[in-house]
Protein backbone atom coordinates (compact mmCIF):
# COMPACT_ATOMS: atom_id res chain seq x y z
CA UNK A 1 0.00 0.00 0.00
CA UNK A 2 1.10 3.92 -0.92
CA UNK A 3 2.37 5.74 2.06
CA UNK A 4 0.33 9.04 2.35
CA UNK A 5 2.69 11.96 2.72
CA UNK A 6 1.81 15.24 4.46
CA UNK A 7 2.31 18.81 5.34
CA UNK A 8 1.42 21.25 8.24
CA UNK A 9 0.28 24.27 6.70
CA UNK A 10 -1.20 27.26 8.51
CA UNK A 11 -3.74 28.39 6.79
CA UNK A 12 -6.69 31.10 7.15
CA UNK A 13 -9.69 32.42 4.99
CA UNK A 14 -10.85 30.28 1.34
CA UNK A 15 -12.55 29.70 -1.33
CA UNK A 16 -14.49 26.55 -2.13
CA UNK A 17 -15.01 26.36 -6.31
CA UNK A 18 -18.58 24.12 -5.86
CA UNK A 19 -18.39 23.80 -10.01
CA UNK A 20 -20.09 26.38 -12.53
CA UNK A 21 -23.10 27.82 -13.25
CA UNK A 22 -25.77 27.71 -16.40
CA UNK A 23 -23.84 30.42 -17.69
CA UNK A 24 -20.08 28.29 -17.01
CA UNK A 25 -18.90 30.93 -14.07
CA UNK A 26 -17.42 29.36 -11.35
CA UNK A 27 -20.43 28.84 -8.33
CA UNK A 28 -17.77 30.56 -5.39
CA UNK A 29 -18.49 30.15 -1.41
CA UNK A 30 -16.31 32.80 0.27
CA UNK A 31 -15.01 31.61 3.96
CA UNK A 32 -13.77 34.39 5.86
CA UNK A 33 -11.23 32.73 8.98
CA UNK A 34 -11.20 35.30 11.94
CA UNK A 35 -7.11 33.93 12.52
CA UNK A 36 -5.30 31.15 10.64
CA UNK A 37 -4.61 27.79 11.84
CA UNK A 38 -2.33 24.93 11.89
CA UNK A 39 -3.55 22.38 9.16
CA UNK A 40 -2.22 18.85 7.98
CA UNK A 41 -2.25 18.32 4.88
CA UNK A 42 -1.86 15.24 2.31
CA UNK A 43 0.06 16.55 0.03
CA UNK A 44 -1.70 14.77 -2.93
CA UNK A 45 -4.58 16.59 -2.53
CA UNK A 46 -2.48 19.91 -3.44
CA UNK A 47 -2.89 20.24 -6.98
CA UNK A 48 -0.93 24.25 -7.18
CA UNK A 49 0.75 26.87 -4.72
CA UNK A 50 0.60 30.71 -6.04
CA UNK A 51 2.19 33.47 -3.53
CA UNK A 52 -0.98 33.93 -1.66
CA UNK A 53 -3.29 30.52 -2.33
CA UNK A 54 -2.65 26.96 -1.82
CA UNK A 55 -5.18 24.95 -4.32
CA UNK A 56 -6.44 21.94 -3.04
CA UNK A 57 -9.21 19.07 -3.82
CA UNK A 58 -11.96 18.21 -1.63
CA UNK A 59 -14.96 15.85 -1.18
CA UNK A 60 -17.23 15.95 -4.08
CA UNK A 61 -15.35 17.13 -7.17
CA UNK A 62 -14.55 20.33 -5.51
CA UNK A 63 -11.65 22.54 -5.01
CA UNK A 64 -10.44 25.05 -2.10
CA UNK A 65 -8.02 28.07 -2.40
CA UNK A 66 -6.71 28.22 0.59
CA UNK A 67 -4.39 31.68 2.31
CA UNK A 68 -1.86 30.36 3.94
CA UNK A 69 0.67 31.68 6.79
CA UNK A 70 4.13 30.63 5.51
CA UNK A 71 6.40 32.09 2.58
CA UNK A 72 6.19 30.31 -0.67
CA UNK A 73 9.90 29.69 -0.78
CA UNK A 74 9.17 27.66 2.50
CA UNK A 75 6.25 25.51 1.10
CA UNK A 76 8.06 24.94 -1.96
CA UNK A 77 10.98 23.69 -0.25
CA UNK A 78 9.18 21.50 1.98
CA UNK A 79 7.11 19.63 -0.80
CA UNK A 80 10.12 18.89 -3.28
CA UNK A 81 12.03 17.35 -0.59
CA UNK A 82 9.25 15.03 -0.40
């Protein structure tokens, strides 16, 4: 059996894509977090990093862009030594 890998993230307000519309824009739920928290992640659910979101899958064909705490430089460095 694969060995799931993760990563502790710390991560604060998203976006959850829930798929599009009639009219093919993306149907958006806004989550504002009053702080961030510590998260783990497995890392195969992270699909991109920008310098402000972490993209990630979820349950039911959807995706979450997450804010996250950390510098990029730091989550990239973490995830290619995996």
């Amino acid at each position: 059996m694969e060995e799931i890998k993760f990563i502790e993230l710390t991560l604060g307000s998203h976006q959850i894509i829930h798929g599009y519309d009639e009219n093919n824009k993306e149907i958006i739920e806004e989550v504002t977090a009053e702080s961030f928290s510590k998260k783990v992640v497995a890392i195969s659910r992270i699909k991109s990093i920008s310098e402000k979101y972490i993209l990630t899958n979820y349950v039911g064909g959807r995706w979450i862009y997450w804010e996250y705490k950390e510098d990029f430089e730091t989550i990239k460095s973490k995830l290619l030594k995996e």
